[in-house]
PDBML (XML) file of the C-alpha atoms, coordinates in Angstrom:
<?xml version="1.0" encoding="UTF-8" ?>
<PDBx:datablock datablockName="MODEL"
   xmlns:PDBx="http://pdbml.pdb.org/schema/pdbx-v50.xsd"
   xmlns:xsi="http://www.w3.org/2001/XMLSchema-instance"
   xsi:schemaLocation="http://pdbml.pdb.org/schema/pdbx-v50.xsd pdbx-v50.xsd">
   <PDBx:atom_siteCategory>
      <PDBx:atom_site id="1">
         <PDBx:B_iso_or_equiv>0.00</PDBx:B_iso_or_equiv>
         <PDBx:Cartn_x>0.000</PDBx:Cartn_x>
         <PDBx:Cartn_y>0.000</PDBx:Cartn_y>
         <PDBx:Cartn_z>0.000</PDBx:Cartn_z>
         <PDBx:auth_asym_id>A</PDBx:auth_asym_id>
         <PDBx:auth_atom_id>CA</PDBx:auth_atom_id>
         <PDBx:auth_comp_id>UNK</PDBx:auth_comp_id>
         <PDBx:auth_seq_id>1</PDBx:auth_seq_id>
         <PDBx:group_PDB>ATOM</PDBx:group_PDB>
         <PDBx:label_alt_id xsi:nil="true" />
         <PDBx:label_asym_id>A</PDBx:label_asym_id>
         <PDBx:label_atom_id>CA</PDBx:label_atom_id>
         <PDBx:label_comp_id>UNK</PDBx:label_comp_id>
         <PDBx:label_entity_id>1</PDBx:label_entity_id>
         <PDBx:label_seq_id>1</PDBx:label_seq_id>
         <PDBx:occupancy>1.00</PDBx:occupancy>
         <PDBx:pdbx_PDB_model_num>1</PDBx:pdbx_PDB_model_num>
         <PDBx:type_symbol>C</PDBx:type_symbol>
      </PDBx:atom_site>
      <PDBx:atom_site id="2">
         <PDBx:B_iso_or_equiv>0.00</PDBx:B_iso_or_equiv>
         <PDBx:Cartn_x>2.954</PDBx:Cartn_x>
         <PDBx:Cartn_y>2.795</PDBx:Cartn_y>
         <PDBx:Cartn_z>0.603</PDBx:Cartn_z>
         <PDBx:auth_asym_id>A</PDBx:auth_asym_id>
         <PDBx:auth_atom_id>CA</PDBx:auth_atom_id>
         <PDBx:auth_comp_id>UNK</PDBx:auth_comp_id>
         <PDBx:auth_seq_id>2</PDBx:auth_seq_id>
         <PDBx:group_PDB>ATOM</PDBx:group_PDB>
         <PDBx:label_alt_id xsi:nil="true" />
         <PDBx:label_asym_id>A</PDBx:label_asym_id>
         <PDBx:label_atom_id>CA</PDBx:label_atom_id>
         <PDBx:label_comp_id>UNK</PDBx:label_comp_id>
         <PDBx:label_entity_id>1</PDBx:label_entity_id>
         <PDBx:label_seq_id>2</PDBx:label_seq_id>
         <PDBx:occupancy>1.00</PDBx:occupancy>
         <PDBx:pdbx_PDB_model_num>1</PDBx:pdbx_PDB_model_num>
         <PDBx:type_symbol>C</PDBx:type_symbol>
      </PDBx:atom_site>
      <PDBx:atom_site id="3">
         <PDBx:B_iso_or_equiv>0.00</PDBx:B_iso_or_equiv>
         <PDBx:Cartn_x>4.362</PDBx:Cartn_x>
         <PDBx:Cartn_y>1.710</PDBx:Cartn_y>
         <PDBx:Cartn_z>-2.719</PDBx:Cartn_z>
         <PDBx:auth_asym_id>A</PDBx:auth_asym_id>
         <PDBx:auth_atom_id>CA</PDBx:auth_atom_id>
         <PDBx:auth_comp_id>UNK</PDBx:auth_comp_id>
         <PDBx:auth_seq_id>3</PDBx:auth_seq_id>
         <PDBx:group_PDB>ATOM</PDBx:group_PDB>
         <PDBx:label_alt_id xsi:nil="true" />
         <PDBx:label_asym_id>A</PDBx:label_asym_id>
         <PDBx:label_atom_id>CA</PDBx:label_atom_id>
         <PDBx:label_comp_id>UNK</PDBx:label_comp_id>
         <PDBx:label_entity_id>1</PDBx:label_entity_id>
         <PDBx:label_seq_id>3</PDBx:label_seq_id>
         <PDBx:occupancy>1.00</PDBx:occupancy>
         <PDBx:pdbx_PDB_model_num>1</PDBx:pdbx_PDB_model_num>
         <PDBx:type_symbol>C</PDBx:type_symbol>
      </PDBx:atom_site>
      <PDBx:atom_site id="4">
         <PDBx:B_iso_or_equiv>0.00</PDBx:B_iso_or_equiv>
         <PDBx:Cartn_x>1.119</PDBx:Cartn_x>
         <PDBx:Cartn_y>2.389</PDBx:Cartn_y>
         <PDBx:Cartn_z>-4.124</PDBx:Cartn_z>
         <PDBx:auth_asym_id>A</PDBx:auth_asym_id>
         <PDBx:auth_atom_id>CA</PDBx:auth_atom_id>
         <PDBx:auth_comp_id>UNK</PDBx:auth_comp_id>
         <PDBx:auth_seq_id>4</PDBx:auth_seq_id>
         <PDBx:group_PDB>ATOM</PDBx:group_PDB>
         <PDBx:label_alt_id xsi:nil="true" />
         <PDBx:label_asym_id>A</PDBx:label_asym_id>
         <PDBx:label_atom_id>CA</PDBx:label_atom_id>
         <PDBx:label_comp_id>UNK</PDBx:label_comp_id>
         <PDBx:label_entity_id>1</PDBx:label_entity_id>
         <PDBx:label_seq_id>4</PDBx:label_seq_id>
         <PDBx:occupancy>1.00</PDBx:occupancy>
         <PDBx:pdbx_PDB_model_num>1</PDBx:pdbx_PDB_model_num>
         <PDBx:type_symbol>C</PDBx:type_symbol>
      </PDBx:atom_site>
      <PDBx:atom_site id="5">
         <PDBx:B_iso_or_equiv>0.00</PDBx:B_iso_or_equiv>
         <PDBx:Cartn_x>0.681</PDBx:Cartn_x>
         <PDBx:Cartn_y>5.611</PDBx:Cartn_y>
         <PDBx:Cartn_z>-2.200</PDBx:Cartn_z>
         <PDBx:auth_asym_id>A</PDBx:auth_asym_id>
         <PDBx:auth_atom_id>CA</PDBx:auth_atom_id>
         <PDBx:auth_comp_id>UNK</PDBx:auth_comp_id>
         <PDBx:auth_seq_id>5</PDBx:auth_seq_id>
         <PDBx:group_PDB>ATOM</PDBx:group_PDB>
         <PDBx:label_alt_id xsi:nil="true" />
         <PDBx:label_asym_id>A</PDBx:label_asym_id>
         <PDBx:label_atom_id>CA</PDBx:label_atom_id>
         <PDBx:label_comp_id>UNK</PDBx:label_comp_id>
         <PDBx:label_entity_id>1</PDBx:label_entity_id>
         <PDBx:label_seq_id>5</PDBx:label_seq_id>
         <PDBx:occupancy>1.00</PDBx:occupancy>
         <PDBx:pdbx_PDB_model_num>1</PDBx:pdbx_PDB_model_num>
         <PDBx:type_symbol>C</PDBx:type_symbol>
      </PDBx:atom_site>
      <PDBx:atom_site id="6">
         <PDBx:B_iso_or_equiv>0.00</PDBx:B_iso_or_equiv>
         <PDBx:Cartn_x>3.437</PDBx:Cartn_x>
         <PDBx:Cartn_y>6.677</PDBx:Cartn_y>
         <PDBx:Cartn_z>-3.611</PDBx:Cartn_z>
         <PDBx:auth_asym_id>A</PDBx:auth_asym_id>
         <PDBx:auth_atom_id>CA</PDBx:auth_atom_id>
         <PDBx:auth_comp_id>UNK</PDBx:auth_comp_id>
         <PDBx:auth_seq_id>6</PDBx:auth_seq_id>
         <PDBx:group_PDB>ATOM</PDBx:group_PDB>
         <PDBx:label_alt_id xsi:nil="true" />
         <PDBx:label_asym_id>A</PDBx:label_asym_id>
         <PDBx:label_atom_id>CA</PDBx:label_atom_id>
         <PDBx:label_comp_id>UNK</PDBx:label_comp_id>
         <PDBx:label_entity_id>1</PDBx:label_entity_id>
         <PDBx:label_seq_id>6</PDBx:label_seq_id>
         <PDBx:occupancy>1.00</PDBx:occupancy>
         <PDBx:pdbx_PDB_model_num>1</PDBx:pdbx_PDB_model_num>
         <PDBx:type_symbol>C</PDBx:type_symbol>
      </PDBx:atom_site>
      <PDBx:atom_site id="7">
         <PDBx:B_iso_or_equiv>0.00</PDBx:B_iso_or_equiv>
         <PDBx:Cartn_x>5.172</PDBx:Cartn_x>
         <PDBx:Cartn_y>6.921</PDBx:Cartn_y>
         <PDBx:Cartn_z>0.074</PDBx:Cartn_z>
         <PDBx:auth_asym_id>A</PDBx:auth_asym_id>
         <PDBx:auth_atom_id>CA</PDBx:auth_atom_id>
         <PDBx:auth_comp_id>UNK</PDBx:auth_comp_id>
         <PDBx:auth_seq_id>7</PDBx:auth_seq_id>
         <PDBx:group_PDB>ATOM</PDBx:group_PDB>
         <PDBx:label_alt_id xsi:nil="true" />
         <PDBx:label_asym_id>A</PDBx:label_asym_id>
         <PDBx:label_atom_id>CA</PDBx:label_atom_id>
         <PDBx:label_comp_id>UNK</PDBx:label_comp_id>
         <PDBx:label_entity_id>1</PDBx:label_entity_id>
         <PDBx:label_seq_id>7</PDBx:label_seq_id>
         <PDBx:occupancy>1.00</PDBx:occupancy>
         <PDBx:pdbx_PDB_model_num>1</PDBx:pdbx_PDB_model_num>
         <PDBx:type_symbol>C</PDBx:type_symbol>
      </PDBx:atom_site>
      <PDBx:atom_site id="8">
         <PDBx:B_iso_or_equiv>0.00</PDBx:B_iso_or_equiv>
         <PDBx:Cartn_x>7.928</PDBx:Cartn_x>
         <PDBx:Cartn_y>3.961</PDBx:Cartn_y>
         <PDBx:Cartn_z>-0.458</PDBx:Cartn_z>
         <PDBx:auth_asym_id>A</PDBx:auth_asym_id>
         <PDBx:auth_atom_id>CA</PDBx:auth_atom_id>
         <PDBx:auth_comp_id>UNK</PDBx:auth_comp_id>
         <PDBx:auth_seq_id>8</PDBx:auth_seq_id>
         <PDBx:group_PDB>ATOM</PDBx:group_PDB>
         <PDBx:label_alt_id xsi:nil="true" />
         <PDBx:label_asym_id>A</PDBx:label_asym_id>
         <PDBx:label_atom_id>CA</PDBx:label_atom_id>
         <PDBx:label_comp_id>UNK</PDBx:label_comp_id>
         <PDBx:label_entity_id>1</PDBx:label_entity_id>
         <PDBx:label_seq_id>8</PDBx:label_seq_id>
         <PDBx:occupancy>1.00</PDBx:occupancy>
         <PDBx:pdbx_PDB_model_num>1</PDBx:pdbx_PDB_model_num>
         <PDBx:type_symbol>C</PDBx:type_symbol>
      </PDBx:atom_site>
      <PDBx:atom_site id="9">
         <PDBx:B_iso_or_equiv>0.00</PDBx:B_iso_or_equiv>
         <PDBx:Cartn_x>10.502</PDBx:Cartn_x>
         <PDBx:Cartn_y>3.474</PDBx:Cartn_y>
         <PDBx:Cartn_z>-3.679</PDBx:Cartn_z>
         <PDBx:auth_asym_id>A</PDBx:auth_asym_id>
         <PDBx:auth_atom_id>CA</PDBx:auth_atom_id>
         <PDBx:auth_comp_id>UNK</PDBx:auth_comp_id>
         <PDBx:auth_seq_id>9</PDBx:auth_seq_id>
         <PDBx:group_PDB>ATOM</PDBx:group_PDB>
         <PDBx:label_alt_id xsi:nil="true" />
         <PDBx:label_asym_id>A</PDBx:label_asym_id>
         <PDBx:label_atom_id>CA</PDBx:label_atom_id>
         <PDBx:label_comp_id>UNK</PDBx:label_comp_id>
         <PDBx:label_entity_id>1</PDBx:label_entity_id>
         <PDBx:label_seq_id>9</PDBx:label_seq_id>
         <PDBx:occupancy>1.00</PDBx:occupancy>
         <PDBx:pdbx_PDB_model_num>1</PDBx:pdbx_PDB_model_num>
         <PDBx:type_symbol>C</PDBx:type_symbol>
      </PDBx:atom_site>
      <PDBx:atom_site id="10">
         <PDBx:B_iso_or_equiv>0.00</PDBx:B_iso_or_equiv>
         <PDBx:Cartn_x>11.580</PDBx:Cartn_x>
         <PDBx:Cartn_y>-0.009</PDBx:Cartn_y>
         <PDBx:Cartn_z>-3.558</PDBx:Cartn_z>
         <PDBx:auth_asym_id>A</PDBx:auth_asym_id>
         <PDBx:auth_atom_id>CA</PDBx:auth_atom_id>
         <PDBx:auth_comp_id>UNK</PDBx:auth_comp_id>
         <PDBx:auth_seq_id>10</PDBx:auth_seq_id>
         <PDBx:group_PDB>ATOM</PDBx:group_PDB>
         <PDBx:label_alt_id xsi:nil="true" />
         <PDBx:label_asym_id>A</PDBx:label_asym_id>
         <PDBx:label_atom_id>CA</PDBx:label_atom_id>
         <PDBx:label_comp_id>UNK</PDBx:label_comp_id>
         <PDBx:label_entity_id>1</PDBx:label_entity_id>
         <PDBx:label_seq_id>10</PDBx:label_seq_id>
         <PDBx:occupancy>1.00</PDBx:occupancy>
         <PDBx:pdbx_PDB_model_num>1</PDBx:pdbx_PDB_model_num>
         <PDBx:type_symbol>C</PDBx:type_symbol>
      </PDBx:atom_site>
      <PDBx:atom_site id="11">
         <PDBx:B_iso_or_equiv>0.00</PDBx:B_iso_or_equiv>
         <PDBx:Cartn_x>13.703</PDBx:Cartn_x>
         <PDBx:Cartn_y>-2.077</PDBx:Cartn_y>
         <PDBx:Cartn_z>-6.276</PDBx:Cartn_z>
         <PDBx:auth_asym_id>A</PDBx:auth_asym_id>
         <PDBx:auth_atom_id>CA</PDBx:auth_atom_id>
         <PDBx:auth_comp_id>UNK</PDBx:auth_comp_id>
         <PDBx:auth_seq_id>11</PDBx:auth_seq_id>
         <PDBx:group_PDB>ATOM</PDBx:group_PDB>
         <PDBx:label_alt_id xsi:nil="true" />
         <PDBx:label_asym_id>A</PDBx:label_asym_id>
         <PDBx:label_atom_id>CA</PDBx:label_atom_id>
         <PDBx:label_comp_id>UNK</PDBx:label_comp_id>
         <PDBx:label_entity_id>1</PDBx:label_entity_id>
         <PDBx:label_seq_id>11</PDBx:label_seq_id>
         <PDBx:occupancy>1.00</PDBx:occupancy>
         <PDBx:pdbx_PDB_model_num>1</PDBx:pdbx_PDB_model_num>
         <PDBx:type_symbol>C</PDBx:type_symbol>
      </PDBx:atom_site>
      <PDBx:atom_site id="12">
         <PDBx:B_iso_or_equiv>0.00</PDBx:B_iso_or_equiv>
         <PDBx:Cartn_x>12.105</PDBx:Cartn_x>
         <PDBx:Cartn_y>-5.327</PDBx:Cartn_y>
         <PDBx:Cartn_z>-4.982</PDBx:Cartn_z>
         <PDBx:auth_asym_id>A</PDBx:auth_asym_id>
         <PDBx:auth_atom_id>CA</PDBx:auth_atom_id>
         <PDBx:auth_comp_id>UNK</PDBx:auth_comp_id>
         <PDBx:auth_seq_id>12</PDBx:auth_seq_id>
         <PDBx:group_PDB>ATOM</PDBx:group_PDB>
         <PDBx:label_alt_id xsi:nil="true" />
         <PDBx:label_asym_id>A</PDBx:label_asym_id>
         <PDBx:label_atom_id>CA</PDBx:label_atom_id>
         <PDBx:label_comp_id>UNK</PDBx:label_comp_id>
         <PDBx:label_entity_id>1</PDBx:label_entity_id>
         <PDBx:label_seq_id>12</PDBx:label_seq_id>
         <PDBx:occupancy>1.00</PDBx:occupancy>
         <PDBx:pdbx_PDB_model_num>1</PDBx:pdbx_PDB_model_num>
         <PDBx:type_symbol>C</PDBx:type_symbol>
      </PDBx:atom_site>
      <PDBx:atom_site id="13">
         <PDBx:B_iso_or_equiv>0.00</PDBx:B_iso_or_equiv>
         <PDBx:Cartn_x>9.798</PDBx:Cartn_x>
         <PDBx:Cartn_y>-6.692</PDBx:Cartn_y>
         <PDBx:Cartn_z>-1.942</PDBx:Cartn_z>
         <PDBx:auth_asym_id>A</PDBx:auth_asym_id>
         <PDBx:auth_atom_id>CA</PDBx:auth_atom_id>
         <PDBx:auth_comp_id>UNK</PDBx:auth_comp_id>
         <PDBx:auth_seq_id>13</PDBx:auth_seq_id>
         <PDBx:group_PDB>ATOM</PDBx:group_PDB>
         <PDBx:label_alt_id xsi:nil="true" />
         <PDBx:label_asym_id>A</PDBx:label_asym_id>
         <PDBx:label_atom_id>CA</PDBx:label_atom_id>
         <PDBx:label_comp_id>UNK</PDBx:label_comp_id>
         <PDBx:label_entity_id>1</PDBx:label_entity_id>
         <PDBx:label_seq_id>13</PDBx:label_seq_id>
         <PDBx:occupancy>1.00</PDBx:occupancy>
         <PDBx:pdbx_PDB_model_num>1</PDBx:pdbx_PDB_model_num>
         <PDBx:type_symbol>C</PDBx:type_symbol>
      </PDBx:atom_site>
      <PDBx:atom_site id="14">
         <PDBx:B_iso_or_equiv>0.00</PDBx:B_iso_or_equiv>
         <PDBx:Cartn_x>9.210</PDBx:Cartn_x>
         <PDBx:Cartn_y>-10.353</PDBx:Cartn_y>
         <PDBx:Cartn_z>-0.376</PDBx:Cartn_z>
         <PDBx:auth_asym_id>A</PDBx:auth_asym_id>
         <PDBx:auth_atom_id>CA</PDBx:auth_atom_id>
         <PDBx:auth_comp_id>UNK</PDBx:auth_comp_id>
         <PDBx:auth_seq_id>14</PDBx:auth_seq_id>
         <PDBx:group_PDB>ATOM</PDBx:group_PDB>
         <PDBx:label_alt_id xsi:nil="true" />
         <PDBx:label_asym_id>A</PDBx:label_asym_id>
         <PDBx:label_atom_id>CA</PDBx:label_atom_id>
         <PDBx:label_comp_id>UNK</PDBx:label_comp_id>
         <PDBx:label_entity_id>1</PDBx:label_entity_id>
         <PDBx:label_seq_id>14</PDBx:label_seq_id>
         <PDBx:occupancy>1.00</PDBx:occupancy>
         <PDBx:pdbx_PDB_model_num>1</PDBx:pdbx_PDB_model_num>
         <PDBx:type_symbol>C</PDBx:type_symbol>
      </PDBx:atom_site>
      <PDBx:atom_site id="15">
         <PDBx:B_iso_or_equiv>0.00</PDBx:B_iso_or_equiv>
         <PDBx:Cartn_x>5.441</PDBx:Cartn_x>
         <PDBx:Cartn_y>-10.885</PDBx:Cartn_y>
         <PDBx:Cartn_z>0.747</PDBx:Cartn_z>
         <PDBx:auth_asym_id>A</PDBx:auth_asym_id>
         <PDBx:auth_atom_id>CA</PDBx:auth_atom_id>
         <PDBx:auth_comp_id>UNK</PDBx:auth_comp_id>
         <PDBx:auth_seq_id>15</PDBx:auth_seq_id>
         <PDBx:group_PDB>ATOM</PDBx:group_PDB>
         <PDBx:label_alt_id xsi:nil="true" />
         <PDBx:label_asym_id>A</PDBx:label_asym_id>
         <PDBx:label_atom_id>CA</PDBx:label_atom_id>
         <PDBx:label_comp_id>UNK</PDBx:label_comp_id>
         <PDBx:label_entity_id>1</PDBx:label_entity_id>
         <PDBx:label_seq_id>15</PDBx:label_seq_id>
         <PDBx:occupancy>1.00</PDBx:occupancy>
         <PDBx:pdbx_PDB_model_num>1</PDBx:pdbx_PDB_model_num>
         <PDBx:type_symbol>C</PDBx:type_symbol>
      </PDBx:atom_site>
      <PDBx:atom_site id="16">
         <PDBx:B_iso_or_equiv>0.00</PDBx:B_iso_or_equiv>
         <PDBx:Cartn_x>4.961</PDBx:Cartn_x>
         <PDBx:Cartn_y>-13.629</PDBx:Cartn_y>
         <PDBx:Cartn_z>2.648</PDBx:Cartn_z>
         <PDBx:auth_asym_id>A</PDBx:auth_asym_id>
         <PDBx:auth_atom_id>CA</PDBx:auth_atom_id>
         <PDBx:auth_comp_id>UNK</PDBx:auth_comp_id>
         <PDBx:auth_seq_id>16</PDBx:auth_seq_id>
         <PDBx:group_PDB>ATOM</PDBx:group_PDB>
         <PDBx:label_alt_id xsi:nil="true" />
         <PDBx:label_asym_id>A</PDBx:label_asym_id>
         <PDBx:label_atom_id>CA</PDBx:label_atom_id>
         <PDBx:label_comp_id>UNK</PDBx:label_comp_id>
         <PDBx:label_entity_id>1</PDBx:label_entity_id>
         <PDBx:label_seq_id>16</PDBx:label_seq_id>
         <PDBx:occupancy>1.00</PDBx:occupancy>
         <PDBx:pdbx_PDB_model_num>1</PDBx:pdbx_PDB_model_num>
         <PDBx:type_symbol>C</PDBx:type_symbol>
      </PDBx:atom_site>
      <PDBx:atom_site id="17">
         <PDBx:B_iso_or_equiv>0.00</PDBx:B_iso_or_equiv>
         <PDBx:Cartn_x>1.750</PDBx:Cartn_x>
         <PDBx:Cartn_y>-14.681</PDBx:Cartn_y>
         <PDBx:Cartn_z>3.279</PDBx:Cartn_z>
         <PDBx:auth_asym_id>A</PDBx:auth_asym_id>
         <PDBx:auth_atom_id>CA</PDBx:auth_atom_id>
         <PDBx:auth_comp_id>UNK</PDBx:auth_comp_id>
         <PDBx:auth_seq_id>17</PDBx:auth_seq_id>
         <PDBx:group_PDB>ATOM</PDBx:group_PDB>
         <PDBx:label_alt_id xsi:nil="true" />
         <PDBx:label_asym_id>A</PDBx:label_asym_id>
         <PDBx:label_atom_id>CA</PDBx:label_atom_id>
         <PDBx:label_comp_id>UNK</PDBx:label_comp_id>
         <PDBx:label_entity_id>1</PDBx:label_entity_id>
         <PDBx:label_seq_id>17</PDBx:label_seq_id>
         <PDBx:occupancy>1.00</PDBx:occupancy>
         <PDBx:pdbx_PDB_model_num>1</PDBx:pdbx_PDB_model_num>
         <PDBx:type_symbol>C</PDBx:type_symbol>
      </PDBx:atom_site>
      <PDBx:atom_site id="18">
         <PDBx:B_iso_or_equiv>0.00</PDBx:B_iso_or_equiv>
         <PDBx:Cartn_x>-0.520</PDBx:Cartn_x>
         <PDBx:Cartn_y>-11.651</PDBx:Cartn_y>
         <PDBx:Cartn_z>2.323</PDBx:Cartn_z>
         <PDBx:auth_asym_id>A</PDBx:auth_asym_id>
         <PDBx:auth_atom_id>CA</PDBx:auth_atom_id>
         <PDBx:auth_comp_id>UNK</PDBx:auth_comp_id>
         <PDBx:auth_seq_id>18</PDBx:auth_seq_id>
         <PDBx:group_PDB>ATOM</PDBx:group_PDB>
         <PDBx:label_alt_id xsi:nil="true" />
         <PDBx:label_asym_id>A</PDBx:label_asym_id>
         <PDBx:label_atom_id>CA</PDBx:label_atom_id>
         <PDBx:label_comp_id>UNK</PDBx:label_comp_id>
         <PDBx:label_entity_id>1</PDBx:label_entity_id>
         <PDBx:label_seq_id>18</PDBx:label_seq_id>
         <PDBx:occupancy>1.00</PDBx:occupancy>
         <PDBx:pdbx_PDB_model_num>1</PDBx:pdbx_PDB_model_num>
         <PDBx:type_symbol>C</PDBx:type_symbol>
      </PDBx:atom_site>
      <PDBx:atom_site id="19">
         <PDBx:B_iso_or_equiv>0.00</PDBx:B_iso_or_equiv>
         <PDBx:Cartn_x>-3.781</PDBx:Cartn_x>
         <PDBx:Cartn_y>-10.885</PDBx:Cartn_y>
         <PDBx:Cartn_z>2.052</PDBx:Cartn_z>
         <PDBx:auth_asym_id>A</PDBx:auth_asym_id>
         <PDBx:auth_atom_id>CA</PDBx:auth_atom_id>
         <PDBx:auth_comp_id>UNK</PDBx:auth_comp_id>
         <PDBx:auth_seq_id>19</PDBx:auth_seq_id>
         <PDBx:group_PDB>ATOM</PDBx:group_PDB>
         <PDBx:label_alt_id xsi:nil="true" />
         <PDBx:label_asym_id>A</PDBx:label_asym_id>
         <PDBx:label_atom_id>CA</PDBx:label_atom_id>
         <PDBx:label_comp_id>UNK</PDBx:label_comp_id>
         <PDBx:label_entity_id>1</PDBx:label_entity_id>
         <PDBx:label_seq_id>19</PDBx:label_seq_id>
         <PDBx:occupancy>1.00</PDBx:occupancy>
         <PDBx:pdbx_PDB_model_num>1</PDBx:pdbx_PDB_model_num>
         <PDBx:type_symbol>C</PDBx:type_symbol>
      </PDBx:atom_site>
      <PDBx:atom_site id="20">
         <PDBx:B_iso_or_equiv>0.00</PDBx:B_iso_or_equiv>
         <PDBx:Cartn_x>-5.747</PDBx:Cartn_x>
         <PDBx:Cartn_y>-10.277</PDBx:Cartn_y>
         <PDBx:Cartn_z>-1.143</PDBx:Cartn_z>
         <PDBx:auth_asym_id>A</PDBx:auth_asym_id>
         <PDBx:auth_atom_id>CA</PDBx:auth_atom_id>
         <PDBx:auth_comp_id>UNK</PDBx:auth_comp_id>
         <PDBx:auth_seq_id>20</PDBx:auth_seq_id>
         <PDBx:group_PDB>ATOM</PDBx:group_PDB>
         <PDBx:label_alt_id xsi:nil="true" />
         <PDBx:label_asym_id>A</PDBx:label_asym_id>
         <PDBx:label_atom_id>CA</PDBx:label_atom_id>
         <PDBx:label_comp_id>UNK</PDBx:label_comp_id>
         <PDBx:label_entity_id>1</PDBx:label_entity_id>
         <PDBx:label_seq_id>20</PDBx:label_seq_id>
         <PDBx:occupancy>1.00</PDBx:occupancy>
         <PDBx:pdbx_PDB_model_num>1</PDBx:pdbx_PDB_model_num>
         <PDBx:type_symbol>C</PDBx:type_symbol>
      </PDBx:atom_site>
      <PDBx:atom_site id="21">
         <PDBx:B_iso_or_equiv>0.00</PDBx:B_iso_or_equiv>
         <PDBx:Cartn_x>-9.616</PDBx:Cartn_x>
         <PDBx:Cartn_y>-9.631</PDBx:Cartn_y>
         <PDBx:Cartn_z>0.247</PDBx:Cartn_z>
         <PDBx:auth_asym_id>A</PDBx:auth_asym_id>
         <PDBx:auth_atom_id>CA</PDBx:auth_atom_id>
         <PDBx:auth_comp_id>UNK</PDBx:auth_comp_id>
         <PDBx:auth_seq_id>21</PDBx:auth_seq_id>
         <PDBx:group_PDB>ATOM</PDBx:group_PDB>
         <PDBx:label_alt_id xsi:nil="true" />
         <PDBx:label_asym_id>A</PDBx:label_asym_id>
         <PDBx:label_atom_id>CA</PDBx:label_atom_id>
         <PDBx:label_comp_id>UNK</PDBx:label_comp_id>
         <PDBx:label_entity_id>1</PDBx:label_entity_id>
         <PDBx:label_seq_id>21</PDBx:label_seq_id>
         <PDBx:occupancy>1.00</PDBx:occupancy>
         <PDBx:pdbx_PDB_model_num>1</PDBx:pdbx_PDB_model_num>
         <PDBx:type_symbol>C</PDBx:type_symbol>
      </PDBx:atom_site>
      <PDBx:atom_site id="22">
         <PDBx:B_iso_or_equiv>0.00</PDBx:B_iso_or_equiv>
         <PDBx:Cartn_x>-9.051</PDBx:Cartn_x>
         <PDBx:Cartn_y>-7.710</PDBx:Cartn_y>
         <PDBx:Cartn_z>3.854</PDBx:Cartn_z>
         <PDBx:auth_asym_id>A</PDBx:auth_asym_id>
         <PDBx:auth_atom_id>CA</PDBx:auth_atom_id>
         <PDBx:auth_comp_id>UNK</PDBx:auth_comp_id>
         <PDBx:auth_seq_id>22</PDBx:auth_seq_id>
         <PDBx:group_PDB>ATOM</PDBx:group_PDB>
         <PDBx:label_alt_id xsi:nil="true" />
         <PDBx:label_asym_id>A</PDBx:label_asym_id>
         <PDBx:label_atom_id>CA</PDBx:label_atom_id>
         <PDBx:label_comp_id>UNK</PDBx:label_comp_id>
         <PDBx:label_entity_id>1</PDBx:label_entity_id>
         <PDBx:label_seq_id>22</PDBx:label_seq_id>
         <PDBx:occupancy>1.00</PDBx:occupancy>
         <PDBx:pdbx_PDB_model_num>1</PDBx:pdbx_PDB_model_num>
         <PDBx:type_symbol>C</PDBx:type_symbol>
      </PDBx:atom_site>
      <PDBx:atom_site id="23">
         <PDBx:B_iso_or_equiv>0.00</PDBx:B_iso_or_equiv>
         <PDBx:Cartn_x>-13.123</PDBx:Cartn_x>
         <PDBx:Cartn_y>-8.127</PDBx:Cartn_y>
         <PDBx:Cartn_z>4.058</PDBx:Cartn_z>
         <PDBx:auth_asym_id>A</PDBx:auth_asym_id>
         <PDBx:auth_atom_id>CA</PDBx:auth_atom_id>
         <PDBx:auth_comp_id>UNK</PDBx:auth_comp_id>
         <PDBx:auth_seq_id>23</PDBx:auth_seq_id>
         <PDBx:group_PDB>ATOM</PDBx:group_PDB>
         <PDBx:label_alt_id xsi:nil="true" />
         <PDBx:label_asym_id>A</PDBx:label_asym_id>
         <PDBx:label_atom_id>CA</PDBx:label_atom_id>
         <PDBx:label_comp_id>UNK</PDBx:label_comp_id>
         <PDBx:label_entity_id>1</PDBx:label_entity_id>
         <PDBx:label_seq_id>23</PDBx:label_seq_id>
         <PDBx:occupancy>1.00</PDBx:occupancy>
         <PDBx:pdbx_PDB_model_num>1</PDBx:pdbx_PDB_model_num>
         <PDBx:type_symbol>C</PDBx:type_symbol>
      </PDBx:atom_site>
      <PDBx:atom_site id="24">
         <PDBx:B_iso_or_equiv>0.00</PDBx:B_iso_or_equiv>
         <PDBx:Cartn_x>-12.812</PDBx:Cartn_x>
         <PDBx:Cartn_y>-11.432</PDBx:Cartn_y>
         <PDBx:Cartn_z>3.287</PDBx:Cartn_z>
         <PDBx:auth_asym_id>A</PDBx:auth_asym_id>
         <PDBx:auth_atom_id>CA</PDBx:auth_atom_id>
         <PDBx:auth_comp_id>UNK</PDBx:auth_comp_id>
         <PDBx:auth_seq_id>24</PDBx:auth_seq_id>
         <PDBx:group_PDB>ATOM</PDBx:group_PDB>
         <PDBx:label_alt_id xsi:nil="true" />
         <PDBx:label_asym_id>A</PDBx:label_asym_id>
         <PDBx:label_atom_id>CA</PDBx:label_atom_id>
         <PDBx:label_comp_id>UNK</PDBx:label_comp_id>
         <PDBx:label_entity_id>1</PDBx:label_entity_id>
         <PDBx:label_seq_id>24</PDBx:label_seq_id>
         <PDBx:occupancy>1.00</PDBx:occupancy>
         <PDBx:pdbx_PDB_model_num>1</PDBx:pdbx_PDB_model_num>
         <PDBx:type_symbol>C</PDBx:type_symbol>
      </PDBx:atom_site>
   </PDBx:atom_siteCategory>
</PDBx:datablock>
């Protein structure tokens, strides 16, 4: 989400285990 905010530059990120439906 801060990558997509615009709030975090990254070159590369490991997600482990995350969530795709938060309502879910």
């Amino acid at each position: 989400v801060a990558l997509g905010w615009g709030k975090l530059q990254l070159e590369k990120i490991v997600l482990i285990s995350p969530p795709a439906d938060l309502v879910g």
